[in-house]
N, C-alpha and C. Protein backbone atom coordinates (compact mmCIF):
# COMPACT_ATOMS: atom_id res chain seq x y z
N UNK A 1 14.67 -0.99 -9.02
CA UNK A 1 15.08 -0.80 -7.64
C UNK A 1 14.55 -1.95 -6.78
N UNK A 2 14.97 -2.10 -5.74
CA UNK A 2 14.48 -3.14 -4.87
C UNK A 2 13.43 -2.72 -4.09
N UNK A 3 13.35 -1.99 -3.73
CA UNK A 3 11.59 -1.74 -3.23
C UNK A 3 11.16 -1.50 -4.61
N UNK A 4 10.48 -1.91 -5.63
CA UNK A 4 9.85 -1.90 -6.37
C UNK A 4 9.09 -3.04 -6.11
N UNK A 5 7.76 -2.53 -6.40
CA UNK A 5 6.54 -3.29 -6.08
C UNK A 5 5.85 -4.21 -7.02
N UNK A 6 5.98 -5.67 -6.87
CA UNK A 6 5.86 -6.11 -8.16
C UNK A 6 4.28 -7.17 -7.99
N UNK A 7 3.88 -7.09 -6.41
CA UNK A 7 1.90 -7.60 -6.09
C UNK A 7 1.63 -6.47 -5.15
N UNK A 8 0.06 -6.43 -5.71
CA UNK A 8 -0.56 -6.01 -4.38
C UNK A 8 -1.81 -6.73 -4.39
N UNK A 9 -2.43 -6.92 -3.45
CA UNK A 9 -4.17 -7.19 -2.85
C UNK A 9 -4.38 -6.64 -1.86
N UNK A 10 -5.73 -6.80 -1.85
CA UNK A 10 -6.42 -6.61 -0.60
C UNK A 10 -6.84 -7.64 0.09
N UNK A 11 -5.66 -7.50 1.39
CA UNK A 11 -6.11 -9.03 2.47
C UNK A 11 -7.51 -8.53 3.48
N UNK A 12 -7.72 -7.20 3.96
CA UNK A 12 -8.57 -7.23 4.20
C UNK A 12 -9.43 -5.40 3.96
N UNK A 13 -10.27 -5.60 4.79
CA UNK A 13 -10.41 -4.18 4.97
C UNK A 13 -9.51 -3.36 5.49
N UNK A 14 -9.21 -2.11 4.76
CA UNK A 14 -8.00 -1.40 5.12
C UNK A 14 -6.23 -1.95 5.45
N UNK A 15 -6.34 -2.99 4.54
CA UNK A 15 -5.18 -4.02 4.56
C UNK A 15 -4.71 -4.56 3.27
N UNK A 16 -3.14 -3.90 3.05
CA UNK A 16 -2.69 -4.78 2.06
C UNK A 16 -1.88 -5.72 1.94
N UNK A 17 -1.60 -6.33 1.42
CA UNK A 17 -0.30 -7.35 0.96
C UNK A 17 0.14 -6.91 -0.23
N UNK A 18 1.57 -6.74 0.19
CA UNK A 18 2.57 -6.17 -0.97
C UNK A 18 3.90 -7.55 -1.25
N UNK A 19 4.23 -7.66 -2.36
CA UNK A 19 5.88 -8.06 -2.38
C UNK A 19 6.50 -7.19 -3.51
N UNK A 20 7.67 -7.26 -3.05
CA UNK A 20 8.89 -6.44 -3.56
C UNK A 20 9.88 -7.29 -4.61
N UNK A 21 10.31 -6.71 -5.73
CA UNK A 21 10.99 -7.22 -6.56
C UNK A 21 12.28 -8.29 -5.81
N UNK A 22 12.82 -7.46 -4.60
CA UNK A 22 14.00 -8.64 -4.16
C UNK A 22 13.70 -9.51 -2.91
N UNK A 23 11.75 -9.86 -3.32
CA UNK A 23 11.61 -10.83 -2.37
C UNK A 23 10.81 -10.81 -1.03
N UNK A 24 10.94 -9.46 -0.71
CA UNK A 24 10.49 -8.20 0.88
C UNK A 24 9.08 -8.70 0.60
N UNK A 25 7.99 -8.96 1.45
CA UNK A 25 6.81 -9.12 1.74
C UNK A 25 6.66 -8.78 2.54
N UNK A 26 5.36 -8.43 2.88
CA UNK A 26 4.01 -8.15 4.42
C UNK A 26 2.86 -7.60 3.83
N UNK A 27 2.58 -6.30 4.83
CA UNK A 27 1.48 -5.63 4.97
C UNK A 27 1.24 -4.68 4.85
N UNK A 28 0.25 -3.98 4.42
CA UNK A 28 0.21 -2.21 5.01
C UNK A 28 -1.02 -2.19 5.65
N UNK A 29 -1.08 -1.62 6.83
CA UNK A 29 -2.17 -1.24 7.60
C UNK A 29 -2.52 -0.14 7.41
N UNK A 30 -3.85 0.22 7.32
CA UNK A 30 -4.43 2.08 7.16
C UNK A 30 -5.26 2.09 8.41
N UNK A 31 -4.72 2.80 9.20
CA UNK A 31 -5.91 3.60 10.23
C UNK A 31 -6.81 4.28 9.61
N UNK A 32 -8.29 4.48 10.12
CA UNK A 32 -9.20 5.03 9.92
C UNK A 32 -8.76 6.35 9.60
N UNK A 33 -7.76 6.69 10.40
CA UNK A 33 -7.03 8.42 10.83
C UNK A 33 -6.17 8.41 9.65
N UNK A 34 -5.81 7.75 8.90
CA UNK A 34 -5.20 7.69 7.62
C UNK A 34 -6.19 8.74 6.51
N UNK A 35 -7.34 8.06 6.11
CA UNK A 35 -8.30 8.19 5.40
C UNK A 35 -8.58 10.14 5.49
N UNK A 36 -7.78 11.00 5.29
CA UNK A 36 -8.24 11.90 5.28
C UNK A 36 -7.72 13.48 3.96
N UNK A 37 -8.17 14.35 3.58
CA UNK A 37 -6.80 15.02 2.20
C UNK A 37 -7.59 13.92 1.20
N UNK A 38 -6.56 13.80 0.54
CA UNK A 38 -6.53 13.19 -1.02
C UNK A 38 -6.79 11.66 -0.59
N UNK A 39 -6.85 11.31 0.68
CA UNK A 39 -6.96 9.67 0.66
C UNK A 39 -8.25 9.53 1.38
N UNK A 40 -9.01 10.68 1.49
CA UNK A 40 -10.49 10.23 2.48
C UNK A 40 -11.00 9.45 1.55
N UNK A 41 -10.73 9.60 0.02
CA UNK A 41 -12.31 8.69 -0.82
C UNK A 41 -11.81 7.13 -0.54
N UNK A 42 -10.40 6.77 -0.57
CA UNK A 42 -10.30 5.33 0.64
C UNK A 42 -11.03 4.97 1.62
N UNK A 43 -11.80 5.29 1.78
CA UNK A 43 -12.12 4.80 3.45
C UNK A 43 -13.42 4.20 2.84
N UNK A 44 -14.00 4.61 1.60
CA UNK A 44 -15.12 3.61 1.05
C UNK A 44 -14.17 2.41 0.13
N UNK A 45 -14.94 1.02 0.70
CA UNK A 45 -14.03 -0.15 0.40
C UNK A 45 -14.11 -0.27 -1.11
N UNK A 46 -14.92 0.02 -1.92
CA UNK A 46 -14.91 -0.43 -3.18
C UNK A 46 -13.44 0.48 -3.75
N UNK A 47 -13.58 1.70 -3.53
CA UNK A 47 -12.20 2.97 -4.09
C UNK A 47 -11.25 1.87 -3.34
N UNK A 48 -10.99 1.77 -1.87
CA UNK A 48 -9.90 0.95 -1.76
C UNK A 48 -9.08 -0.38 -2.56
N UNK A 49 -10.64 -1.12 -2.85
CA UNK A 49 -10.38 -2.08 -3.94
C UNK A 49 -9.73 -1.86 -5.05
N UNK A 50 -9.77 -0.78 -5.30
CA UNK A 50 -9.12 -0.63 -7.12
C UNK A 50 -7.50 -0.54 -6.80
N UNK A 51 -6.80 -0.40 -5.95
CA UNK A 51 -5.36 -0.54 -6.02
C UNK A 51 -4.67 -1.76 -6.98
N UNK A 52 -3.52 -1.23 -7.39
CA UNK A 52 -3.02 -1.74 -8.21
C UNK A 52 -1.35 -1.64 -8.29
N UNK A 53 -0.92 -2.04 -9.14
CA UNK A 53 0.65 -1.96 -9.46
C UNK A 53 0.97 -1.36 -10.43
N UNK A 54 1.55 -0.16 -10.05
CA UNK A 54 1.84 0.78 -12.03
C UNK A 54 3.43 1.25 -11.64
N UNK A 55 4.38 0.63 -12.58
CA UNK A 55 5.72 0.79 -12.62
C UNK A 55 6.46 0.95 -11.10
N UNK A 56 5.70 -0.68 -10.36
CA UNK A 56 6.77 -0.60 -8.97
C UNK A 56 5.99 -0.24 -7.96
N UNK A 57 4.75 1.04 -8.32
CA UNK A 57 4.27 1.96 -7.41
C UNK A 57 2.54 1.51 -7.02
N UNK A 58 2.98 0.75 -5.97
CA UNK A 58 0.88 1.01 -5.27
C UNK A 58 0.31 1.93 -5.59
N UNK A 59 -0.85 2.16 -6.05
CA UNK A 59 -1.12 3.09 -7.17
C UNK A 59 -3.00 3.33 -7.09
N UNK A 60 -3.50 4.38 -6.77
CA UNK A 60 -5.02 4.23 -7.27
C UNK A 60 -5.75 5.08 -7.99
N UNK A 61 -6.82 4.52 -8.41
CA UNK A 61 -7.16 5.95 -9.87
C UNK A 61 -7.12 6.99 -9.06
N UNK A 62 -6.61 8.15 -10.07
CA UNK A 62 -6.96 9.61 -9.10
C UNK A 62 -5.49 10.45 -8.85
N UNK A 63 -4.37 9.43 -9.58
CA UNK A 63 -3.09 10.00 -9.28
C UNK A 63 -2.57 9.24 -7.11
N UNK A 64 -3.39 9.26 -6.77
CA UNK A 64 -3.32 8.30 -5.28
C UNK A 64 -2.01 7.05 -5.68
N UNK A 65 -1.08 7.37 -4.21
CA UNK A 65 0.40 6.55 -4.66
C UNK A 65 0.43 6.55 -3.31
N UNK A 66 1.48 5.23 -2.94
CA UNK A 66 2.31 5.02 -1.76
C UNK A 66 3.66 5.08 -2.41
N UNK A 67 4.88 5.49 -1.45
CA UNK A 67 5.64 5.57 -1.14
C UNK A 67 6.95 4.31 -1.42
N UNK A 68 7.00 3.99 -2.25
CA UNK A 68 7.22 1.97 -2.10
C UNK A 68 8.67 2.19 -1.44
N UNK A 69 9.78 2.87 -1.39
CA UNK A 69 11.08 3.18 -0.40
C UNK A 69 10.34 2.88 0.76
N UNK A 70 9.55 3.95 1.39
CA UNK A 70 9.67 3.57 2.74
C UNK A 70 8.58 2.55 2.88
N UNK A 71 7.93 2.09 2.37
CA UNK A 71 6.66 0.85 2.35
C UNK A 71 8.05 -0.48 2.70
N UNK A 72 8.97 -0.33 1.62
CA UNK A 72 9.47 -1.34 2.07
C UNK A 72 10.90 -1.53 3.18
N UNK A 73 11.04 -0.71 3.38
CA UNK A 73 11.86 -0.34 4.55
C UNK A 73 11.40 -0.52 5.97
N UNK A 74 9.94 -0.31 6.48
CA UNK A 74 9.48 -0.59 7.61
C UNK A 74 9.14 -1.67 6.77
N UNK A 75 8.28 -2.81 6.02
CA UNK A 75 7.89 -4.10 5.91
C UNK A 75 9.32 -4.76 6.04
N UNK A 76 10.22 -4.53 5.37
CA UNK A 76 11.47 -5.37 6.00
C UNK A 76 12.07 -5.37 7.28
N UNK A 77 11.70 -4.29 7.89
CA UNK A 77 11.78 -3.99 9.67
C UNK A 77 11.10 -5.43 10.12
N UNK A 78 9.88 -4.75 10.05
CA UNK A 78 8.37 -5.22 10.91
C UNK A 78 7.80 -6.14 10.51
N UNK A 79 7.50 -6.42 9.12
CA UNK A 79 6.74 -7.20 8.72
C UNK A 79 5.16 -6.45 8.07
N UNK A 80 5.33 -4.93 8.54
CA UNK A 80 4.14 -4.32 8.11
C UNK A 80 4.17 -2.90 8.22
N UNK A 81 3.64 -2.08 7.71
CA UNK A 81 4.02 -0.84 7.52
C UNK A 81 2.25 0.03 8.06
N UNK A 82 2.46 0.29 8.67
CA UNK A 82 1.10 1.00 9.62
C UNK A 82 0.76 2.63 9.08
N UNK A 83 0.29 3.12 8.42
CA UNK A 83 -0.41 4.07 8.07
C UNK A 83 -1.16 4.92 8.87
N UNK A 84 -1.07 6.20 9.67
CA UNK A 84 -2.11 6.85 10.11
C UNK A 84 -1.61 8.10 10.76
């Protein structure tokens, strides 16, 4: 699919950089107000660090997933996809 996710890093704290199989790049921003449920153990930077790429999907141990449709639907808007 074309939002399929084929990098991720961490540009900063609570910040990623993604690109997409047909090219789509930016960001994802996490608000603090994000970090809460199944994604509070995010908000310590090392758990944030472990993100990764597993078949397309931003991905972190623990079963923890983004969305990559709409990740890349607002990054092709905006340039960045804001979380919170």
């Amino acid at each position: 699919m074309e939002w399929d996710v084929t990098e991720v890093s961490v540009k900063a704290d609570n910040t990623l950089f993604v690109c997409f199989k047909d090219g789509v790049q930016g960001t994802v921003e996490f608000t603090n107000s994000f970090f809460y449920g199944v994604f509070e153990r995010l908000r310590d930077p090392q758990e944030f660090r472990q993100v990764s790429v597993v078949e397309g999907v931003v991905t972190w141990p623990g079963e923890l997933d983004l969305a990559p449709d709409a990740m890349h639907e607002e990054i092709k808007k905006n340039g960045n996809w804001v979380l919170n």
